[in-house]
C-alpha atoms as a PDB file:
ATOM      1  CA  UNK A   1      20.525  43.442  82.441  1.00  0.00           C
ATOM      2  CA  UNK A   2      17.362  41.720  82.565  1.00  0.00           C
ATOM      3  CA  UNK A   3      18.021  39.126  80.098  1.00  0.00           C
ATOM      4  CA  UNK A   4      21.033  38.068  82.270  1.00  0.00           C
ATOM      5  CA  UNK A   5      18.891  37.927  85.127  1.00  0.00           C
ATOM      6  CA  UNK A   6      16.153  35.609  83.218  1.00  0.00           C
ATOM      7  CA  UNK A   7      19.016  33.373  82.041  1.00  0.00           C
ATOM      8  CA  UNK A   8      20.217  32.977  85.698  1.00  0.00           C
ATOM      9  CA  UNK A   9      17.238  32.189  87.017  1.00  0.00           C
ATOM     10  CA  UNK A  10      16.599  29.676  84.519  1.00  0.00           C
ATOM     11  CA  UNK A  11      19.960  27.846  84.764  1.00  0.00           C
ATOM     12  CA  UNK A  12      19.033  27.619  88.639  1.00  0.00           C
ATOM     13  CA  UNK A  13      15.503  26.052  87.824  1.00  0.00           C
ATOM     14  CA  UNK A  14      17.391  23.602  85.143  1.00  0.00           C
ATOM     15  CA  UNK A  15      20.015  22.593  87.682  1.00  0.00           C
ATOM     16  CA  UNK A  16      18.129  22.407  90.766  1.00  0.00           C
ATOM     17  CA  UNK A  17      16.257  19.353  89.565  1.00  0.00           C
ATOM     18  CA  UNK A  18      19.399  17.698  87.855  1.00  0.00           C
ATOM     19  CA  UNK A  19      21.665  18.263  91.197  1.00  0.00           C
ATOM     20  CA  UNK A  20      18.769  16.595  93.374  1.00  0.00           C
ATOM     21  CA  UNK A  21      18.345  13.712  90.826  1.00  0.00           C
ATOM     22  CA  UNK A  22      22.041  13.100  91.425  1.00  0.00           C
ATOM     23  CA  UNK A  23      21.513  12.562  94.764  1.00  0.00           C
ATOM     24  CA  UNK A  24      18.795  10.346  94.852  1.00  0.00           C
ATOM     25  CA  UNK A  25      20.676   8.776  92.964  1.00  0.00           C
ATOM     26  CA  UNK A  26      23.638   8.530  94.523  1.00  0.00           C
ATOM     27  CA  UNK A  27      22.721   7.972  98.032  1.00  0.00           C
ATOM     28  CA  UNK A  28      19.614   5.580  97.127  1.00  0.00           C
ATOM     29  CA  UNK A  29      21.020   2.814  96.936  1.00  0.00           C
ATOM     30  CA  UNK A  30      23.918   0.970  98.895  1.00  0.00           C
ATOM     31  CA  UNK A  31      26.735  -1.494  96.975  1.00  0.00           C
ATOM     32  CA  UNK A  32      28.344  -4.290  99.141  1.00  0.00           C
ATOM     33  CA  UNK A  33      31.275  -6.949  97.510  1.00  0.00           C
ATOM     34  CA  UNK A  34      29.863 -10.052  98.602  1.00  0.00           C
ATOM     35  CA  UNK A  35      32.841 -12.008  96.909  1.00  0.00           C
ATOM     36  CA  UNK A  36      35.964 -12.068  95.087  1.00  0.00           C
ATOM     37  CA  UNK A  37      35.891 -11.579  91.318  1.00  0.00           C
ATOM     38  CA  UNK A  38      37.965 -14.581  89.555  1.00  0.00           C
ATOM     39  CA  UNK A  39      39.276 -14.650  85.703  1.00  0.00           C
ATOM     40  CA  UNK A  40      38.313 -17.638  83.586  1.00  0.00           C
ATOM     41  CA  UNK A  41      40.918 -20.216  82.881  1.00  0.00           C
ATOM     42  CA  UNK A  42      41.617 -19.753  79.391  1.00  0.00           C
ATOM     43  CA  UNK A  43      43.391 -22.027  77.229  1.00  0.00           C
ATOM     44  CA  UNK A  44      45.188 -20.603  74.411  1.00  0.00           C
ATOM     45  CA  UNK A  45      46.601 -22.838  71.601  1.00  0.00           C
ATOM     46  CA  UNK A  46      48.990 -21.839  69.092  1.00  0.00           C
ATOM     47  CA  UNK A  47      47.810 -20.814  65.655  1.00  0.00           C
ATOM     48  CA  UNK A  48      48.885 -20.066  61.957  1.00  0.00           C
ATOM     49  CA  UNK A  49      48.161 -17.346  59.586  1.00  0.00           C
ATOM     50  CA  UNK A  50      46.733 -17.495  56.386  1.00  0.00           C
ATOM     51  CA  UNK A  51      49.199 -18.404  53.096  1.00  0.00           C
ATOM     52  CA  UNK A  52      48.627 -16.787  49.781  1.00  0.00           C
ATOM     53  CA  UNK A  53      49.976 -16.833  46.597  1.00  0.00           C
ATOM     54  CA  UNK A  54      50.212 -13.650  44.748  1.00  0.00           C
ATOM     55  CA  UNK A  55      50.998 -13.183  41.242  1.00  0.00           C
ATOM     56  CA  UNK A  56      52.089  -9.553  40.366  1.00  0.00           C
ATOM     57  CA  UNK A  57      51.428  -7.886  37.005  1.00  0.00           C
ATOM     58  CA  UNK A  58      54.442  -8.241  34.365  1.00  0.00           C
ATOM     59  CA  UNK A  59      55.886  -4.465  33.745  1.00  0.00           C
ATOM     60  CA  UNK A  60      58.249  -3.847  31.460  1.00  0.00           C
ATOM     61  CA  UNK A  61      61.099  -1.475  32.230  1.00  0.00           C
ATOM     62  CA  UNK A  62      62.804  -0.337  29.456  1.00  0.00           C
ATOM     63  CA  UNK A  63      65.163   2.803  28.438  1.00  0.00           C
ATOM     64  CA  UNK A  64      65.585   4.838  25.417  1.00  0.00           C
ATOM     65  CA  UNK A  65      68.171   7.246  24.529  1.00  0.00           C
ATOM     66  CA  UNK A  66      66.797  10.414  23.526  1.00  0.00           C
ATOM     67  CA  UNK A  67      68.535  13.944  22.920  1.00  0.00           C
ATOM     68  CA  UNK A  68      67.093  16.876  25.062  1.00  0.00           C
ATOM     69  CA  UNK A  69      68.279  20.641  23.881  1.00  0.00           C
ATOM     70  CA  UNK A  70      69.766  22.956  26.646  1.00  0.00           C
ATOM     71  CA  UNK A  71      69.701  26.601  26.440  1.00  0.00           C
ATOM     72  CA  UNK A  72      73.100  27.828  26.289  1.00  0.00           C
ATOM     73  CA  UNK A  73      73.581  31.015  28.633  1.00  0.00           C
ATOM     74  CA  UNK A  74      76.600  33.702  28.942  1.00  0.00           C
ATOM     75  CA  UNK A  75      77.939  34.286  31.627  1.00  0.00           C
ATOM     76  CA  UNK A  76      80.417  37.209  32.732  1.00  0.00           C
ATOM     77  CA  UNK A  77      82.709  37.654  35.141  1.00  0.00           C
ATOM     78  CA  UNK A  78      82.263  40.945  37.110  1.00  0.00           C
ATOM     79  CA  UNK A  79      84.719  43.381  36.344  1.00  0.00           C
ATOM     80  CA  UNK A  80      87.473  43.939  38.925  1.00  0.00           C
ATOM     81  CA  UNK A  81      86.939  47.129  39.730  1.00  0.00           C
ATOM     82  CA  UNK A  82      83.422  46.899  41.993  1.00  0.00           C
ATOM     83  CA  UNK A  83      83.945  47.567  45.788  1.00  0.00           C
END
């Protein structure tokens, strides 16, 4: 219970001096427009994106005919007589 206590106490003593730094400040000093903010004239021109010439590698697709063996598998029929 009193290690709950000590940690309280410290968190006050850690946030006393944070919360009156934020006020200082916050209330220290005093902000006033004095005029109108204005965007630059910008001119924008029309552009072109870079050409390139690409040469892909040559691959060579080809098929062969080639003879695969396939289990062969019996199958019966159920018989008639299951419910």
């Amino acid at each position: 219970m009193t290690n709950v206590l000590h940690q309280l106490c410290w968190r006050r003593l850690l946030l006393l001096p944070a919360a009156l730094l934020l006020t200082v400040s916050v209330s220290g000093c005093r902000v006033e427009q004095t005029s109108e903010g204005e965007l630059p004239d910008v001119d924008i021109e029309a552009g072109e994106a870079p050409t390139y010439d690409v040469e892909g590698p040559e691959v060579d697709v080809s098929t062969e005919e080639r003879t695969i063996k396939v289990p062969t598998l019996d199958i019966e029929p159920p018989s008639e007589d299951v419910e």
